[in-house]
Structure formats: C-alpha cells, structure tokens
Protein backbone atom coordinates (compact mmCIF):
# COMPACT_ATOMS: atom_id res chain seq x y z
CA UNK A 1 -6.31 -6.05 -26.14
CA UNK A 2 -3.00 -4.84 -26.85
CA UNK A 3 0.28 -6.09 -28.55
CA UNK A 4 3.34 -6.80 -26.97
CA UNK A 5 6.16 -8.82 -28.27
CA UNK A 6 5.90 -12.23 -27.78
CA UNK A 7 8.56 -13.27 -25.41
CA UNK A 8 9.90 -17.30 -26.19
CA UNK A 9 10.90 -17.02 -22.60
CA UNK A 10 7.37 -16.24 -21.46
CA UNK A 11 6.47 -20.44 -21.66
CA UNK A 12 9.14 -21.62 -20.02
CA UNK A 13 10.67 -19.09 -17.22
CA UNK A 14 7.66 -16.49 -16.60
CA UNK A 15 4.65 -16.52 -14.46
CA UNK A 16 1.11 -16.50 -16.25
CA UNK A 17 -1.07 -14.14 -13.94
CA UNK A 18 -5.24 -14.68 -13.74
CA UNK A 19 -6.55 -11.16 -13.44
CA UNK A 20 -7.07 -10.70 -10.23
CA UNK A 21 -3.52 -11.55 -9.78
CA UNK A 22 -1.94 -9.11 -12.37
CA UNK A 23 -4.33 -6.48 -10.60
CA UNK A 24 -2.62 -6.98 -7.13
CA UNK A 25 0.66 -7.15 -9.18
CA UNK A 26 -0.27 -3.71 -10.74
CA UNK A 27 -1.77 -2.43 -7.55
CA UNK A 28 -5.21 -1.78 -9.49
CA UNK A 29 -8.53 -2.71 -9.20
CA UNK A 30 -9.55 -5.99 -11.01
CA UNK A 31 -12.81 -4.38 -12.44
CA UNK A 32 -9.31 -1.14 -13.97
CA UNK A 33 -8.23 -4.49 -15.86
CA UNK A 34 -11.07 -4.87 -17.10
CA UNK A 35 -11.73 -1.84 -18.48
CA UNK A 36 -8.54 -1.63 -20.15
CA UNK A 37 -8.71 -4.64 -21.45
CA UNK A 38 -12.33 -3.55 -23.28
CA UNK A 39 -10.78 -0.26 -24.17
CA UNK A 40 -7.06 -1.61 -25.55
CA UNK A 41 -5.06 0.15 -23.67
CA UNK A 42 -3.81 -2.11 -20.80
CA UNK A 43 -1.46 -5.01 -21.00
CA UNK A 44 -1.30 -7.64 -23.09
CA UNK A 45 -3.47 -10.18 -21.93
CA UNK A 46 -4.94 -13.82 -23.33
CA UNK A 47 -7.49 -16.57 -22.68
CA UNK A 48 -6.91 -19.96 -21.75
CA UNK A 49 -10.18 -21.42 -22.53
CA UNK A 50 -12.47 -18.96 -20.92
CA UNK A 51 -9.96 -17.45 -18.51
CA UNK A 52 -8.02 -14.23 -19.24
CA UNK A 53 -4.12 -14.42 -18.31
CA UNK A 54 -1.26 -12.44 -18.41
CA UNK A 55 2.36 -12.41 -18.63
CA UNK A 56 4.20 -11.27 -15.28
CA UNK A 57 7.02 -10.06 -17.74
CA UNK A 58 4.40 -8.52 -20.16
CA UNK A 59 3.05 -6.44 -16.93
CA UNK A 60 6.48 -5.49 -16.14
CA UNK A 61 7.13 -3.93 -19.61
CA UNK A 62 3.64 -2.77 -20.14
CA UNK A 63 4.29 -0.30 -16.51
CA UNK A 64 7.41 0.58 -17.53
CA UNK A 65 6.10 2.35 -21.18
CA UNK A 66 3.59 4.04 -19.09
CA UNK A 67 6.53 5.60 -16.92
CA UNK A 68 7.90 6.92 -20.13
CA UNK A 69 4.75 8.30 -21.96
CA UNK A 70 3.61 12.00 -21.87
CA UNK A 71 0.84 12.10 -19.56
CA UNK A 72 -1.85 13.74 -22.22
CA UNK A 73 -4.31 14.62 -18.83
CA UNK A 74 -1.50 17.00 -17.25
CA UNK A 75 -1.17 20.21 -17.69
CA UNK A 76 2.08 21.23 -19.87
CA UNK A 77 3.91 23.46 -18.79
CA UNK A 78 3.86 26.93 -21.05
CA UNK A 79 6.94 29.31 -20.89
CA UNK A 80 6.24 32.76 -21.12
C-alpha cells in the first residue's frame, strides 16, 4: 500500500471509493487494483473493517504523478 498525504479534507468534503468503484474511476480492472495494491505501487488505499477504500482525491493525485513519471518500459530516445 502506498503513502499519500493525509488530506484533513478527505473526512469531511471527499468521496471514499470501494474498489470496484475507484477501478471504474481509474478506468482499470478491479482485479489491476488489486495487484497494485499487493505490489505497492497503486493508490493509497485503506480498510474499513474488512473492506478496502479509497480516497476520490487520493486517486486524483495518485493519476496525476503517474502523468509526470518517466515511463521506465519505453524506449528512450538516444541521439546520435
């Protein structure tokens, strides 16, 4: 599971997500959000009792670093 800042806002003025809805939100498949969740690398995400939840803002911010990280699967270019 990975970090993001907590947000005071988040309890009062955000929408908490069940999987399946921060998949649709993401445009993923539920079983992708899983996986990242094992692996670390997706959004921040909790449990209420035994249900995992996110943050609609927490989503938001979490897409918006992957816009702005290198891609380490693409090719780079090389100048010659």
């Amino acid at each position: 599971m990975t970090t993001a800042p907590y947000h005071k806002d988040n309890d009062d003025n955000d929408d908490m997500l069940s999987i399946e809805e921060a998949a649709a939100f993401l445009r993923v498949p539920v079983a992708t959000m899983r996986y990242w969740r094992y692996c670390g690398t997706g959004p921040f995400s909790f449990k209420v009792q035994r249900h995992v939840r996110y943050w609609r803002t927490d989503l938001v911010l979490w897409r918006a670093e992957q816009g702005r990280r290198p891609d380490a699967a693409s090719p780079q270019r090389m100048s010659l």
